[in-house]
Protein backbone atom coordinates (compact mmCIF):
# COMPACT_ATOMS: atom_id res chain seq x y z
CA UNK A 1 13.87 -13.49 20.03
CA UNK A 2 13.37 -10.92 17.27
CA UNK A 3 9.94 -11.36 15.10
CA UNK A 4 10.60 -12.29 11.60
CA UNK A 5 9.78 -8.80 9.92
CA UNK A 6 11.96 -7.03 12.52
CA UNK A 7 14.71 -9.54 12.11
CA UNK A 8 14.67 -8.82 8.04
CA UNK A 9 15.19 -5.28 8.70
CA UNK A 10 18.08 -5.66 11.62
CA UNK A 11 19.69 -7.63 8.90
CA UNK A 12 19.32 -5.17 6.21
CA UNK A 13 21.07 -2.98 8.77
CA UNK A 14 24.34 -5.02 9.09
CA UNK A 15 24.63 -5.09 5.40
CA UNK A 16 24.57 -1.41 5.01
CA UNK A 17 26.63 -0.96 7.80
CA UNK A 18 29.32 -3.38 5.82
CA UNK A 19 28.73 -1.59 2.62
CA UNK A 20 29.34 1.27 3.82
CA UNK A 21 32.94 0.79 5.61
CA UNK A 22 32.30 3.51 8.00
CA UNK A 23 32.03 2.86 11.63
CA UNK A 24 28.82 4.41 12.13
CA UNK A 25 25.28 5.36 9.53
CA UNK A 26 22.21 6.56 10.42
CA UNK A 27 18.77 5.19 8.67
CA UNK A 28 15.48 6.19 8.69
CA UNK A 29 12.73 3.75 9.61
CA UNK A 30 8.92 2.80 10.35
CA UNK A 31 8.78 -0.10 12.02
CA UNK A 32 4.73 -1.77 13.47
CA UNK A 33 4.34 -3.35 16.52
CA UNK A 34 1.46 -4.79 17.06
CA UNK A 35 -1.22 -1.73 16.38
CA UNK A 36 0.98 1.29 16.64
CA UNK A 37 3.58 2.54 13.66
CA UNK A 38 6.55 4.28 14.64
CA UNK A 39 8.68 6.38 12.62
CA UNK A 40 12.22 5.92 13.68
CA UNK A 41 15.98 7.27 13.46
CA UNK A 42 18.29 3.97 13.84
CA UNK A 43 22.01 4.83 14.97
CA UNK A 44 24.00 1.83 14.15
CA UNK A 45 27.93 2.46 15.68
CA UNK A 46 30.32 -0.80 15.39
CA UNK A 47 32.20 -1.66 18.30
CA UNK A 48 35.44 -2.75 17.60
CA UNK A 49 38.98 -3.72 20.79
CA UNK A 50 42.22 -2.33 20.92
CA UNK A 51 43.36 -4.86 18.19
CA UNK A 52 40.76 -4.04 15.50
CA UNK A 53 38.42 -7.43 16.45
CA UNK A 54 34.92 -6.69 15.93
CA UNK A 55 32.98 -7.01 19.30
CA UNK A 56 29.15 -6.04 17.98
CA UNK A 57 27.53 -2.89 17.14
CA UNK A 58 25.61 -0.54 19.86
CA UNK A 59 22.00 0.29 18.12
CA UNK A 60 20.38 3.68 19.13
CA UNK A 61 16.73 4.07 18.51
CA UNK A 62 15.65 7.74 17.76
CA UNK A 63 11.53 7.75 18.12
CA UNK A 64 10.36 10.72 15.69
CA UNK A 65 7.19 9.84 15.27
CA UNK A 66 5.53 12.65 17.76
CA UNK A 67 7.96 15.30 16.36
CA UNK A 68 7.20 14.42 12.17
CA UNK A 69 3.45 14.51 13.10
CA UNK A 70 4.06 17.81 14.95
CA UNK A 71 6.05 19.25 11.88
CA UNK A 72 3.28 18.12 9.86
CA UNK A 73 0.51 19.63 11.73
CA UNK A 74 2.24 23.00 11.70
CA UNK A 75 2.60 22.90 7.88
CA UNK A 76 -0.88 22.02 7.19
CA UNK A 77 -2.08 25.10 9.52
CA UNK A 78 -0.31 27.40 7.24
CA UNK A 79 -2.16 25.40 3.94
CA UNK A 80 -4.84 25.75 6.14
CA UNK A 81 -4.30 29.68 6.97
CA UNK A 82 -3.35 30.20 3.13
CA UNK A 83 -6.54 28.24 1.72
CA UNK A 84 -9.28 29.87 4.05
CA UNK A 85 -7.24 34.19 3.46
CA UNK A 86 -7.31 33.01 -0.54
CA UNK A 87 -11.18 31.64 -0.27
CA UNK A 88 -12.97 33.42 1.95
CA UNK A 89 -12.40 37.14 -0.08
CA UNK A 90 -14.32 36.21 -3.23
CA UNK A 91 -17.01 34.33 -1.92
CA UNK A 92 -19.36 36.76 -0.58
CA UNK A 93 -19.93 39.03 -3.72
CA UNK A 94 -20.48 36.09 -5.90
CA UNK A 95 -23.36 35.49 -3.36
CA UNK A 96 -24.78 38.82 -3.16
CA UNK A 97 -24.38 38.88 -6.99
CA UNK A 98 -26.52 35.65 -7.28
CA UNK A 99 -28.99 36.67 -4.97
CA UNK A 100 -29.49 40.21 -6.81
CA UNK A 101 -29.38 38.52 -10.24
CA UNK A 102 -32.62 36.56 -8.50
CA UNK A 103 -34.37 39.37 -7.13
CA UNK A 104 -34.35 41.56 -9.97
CA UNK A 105 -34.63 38.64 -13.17
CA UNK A 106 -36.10 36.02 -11.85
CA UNK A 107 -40.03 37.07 -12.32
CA UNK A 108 -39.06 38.28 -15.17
CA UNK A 109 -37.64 35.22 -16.87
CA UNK A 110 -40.64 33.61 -16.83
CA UNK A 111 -40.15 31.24 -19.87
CA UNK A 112 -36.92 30.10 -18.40
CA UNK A 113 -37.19 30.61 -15.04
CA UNK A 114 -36.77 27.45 -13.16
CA UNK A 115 -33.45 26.99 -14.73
CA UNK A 116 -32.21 30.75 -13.87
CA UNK A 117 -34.21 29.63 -10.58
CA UNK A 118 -32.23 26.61 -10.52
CA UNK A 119 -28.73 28.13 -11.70
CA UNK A 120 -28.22 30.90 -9.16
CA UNK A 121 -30.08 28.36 -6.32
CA UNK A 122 -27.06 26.01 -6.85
CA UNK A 123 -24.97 28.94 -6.45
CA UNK A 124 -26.08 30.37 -3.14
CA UNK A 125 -25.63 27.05 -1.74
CA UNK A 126 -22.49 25.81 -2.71
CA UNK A 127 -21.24 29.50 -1.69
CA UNK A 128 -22.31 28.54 1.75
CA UNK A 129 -21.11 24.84 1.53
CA UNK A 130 -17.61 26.65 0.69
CA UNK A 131 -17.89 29.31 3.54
CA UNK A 132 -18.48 25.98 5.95
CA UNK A 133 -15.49 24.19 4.61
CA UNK A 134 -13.30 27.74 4.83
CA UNK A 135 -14.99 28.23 8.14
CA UNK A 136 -13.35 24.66 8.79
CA UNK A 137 -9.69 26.01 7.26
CA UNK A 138 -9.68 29.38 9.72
CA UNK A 139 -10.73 27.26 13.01
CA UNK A 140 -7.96 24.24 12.42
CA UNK A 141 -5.28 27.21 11.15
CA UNK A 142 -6.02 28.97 14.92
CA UNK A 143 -6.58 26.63 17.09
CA UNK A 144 -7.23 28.49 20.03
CA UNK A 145 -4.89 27.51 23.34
CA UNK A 146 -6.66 25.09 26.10
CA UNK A 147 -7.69 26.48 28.64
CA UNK A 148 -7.62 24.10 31.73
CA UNK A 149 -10.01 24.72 34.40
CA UNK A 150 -11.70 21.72 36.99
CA UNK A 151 -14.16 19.81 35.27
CA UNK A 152 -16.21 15.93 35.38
CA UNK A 153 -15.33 14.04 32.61
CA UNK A 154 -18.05 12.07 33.46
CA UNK A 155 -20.49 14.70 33.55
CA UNK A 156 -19.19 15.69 30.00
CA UNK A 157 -19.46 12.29 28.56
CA UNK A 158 -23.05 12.01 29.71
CA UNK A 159 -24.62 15.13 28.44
CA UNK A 160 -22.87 14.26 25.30
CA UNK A 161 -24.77 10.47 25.30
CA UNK A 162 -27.70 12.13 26.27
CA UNK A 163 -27.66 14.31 22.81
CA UNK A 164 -26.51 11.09 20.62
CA UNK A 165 -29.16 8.79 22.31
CA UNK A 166 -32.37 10.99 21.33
CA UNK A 167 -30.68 12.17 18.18
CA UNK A 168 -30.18 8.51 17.08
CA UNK A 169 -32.96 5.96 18.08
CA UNK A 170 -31.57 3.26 15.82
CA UNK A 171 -28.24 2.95 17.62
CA UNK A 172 -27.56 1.39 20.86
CA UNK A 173 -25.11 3.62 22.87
CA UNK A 174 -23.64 2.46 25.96
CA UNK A 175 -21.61 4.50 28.83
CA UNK A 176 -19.10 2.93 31.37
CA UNK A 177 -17.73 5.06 33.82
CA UNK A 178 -14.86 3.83 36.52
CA UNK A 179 -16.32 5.37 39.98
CA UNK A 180 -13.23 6.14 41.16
CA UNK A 181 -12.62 8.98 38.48
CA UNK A 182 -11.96 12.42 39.70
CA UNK A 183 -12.24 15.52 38.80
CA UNK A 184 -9.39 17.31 37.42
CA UNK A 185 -8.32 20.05 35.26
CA UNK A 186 -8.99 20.08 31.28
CA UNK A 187 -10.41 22.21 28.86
CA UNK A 188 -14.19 21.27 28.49
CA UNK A 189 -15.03 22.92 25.51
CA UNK A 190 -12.73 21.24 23.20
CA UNK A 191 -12.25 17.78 25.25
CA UNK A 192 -16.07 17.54 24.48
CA UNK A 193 -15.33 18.74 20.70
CA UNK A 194 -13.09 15.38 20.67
CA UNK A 195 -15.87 13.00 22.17
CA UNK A 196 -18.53 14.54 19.63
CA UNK A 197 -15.95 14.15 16.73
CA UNK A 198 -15.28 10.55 17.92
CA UNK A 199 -18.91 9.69 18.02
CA UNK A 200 -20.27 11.44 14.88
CA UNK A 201 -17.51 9.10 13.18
CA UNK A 202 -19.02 5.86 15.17
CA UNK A 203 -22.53 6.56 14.13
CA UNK A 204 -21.50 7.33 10.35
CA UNK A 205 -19.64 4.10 10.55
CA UNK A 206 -22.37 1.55 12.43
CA UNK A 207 -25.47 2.80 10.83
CA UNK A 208 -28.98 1.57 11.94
CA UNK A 209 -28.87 -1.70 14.79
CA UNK A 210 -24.84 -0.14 15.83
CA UNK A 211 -23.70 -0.46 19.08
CA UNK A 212 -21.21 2.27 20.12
CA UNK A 213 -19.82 2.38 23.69
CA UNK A 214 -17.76 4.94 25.79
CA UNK A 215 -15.90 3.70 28.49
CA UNK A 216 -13.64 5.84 30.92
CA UNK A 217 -11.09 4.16 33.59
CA UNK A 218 -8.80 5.54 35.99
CA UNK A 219 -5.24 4.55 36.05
CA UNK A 220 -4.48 6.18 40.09
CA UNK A 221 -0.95 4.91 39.71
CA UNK A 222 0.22 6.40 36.95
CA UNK A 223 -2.21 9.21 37.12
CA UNK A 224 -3.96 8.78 33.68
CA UNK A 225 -6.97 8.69 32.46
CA UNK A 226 -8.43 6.43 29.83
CA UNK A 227 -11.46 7.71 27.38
CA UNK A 228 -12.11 4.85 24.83
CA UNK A 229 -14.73 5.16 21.96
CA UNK A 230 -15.67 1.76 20.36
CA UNK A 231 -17.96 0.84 18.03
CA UNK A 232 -19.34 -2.46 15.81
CA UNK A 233 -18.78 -1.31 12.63
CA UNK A 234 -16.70 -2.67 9.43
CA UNK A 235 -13.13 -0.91 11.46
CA UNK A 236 -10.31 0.87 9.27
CA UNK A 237 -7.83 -0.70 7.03
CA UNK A 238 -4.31 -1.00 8.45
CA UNK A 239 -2.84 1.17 5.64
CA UNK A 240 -4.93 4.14 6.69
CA UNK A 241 -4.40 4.33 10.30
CA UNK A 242 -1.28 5.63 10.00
CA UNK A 243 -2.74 8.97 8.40
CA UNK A 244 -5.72 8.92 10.07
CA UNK A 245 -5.01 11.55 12.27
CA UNK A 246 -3.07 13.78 9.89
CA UNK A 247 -4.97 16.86 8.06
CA UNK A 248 -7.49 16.29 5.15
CA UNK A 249 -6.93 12.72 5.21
CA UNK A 250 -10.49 11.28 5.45
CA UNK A 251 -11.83 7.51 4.88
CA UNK A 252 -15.45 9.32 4.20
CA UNK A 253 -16.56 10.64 1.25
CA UNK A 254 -18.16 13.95 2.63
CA UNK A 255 -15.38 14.11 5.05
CA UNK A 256 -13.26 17.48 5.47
CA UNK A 257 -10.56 15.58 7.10
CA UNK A 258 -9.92 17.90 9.68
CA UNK A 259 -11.71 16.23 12.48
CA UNK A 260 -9.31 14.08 13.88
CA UNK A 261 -6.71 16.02 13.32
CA UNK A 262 -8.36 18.69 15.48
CA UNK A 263 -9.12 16.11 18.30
CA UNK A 264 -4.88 15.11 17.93
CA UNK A 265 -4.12 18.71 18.56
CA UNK A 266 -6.52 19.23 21.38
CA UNK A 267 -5.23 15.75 23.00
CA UNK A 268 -1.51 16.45 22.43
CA UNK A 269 -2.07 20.27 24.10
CA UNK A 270 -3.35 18.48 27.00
CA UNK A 271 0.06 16.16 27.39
CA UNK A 272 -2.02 13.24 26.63
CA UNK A 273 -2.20 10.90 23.30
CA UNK A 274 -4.73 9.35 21.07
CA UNK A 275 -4.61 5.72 19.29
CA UNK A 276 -6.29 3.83 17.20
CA UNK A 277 -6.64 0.19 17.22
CA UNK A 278 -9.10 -2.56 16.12
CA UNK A 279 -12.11 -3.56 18.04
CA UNK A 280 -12.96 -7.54 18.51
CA UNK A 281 -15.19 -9.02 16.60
CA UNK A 282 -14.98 -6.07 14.08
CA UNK A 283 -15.33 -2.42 14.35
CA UNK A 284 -12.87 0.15 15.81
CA UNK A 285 -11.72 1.88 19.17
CA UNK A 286 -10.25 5.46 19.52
CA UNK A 287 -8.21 5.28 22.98
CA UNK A 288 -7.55 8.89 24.55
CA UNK A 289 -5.29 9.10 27.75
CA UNK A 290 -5.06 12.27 29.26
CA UNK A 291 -2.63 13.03 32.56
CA UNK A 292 -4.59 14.02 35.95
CA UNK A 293 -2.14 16.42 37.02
């Protein structure tokens, strides 16, 4: 039996199907189940006998949703490309113009100099802040290609802990490991990119007295992997998980957005996937699976 929401739009179906007197249409859709969104292409044919009697209608599910966020992806890497060529050429002489205008004026000015002090200090630094974010641009526009090699995930995921443990007294971190995990071939230079990304987000989310737990289990029958990144804090509206993965969407203010996107495209060149769903009582869990082979 059909769910009440999915049962609406089935319906909706039939009646454009009638209004349109053809025997076939085609209709976009994005349909939820449970915590994933899909975006869908719905082929809806009508079956009809020899004699013209209707017998039903044959319904042919298109998923698009890996293919519109990979057409996505590759437009934002040219914005990406475009923003960081267009940036990055003026910003270094309107640095080395502040910091000459501060060397040679600044002892000078001595009745106003903590504002000129002031003025071309504000410069310097956001000139930097803006190389950073252009930095950002160049590294998500050329993403460089994984490079597989053998490797502990386990390992990985430890010396990572390790680093967030002393760096953050105030939160408890916690690390579950299946013991049957093996090693097996990924890159470990940007699979340990995604865990950092996943747990500076955790920690930004808890704050102080946060709990935030990595878990990683072994599927041997289906040869997968599981990496899962939870944490206690206040979780993600519904409405924004479905861009929460797509470039220079971010739910923090200081956020570039370019994070998780990064950690979809590393995931995605390994063959594997990346989800988000809500965490019980409250809070949120990031869910990688990665093939072994």
């Amino acid at each position: 039996m059909l769910h009440r929401q999915h049962q609406a739009v089935l319906n909706n179906f039939y009646a454009e199907l009638d209004r349109s007197g053809k025997g076939t249409i085609e209709l976009p859709l994005r349909l939820k189940v449970r915590d994933a969104s899909f975006s869908l292409r719905v082929n809806m044919t009508r079956l009809v006998d020899e004699s013209g009697k209707e017998l039903g209608v044959v319904l042919v599910f298109d998923n698009l949703t890996e293919l519109e966020k990979a057409q996505r992806m590759a437009a934002w890497r040219e914005v990406a490309r475009r923003i960081a060529h267009e940036v990055k050429n003026p910003l270094t002489p309107i640095q080395l113009s502040a910091q000459r205008l501060r060397k040679r004026y600044l002892d000078k000015l001595a009745a106003e100099g903590d504002i000129f002090d002031v003025c071309t200090r504000t410069i310097i630094n956001q000139v930097d802040e803006l190389k950073r974010l252009v930095s950002e641009f160049s590294n998500f526009a050329r993403m460089p290609a994984v490079q597989k090699s053998m490797n502990s995930l386990r390992d990985m995921a430890e010396e990572s802990m390790v680093l967030f443990r002393e760096g953050h007294k105030n939160i408890r971190f916690e690390f579950v490991c299946a013991e049957n995990l093996p090693r097996f071939p990924f890159d470990l230079k940007q699979m340990n990119r995604v865990l950092i990304n996943l747990l500076d987000n955790a920690v930004a989310a808890v704050g102080d007295g946060g709990v935030i737990t990595v878990e990683i289990s072994v599927d041997e029958i289906q040869k997968q992997v599981f990496v899962e990144v939870r944490d206690n804090g206040p979780g993600i509206r519904d409405e924004d998980k479905h861009h929460l993965f797509e470039p220079y969407f971010s739910t923090k203010k200081s956020g570039t957005g370019l994070g998780l996107a990064i950690a979809s495209t590393v995931v995605a060149d390994h063959g594997g996937y990346i989800r988000v769903k809500d965490n019980v009582p409250t809070g949120v869990r990031f869910i990688i699976e990665l093939p072994l082979a």
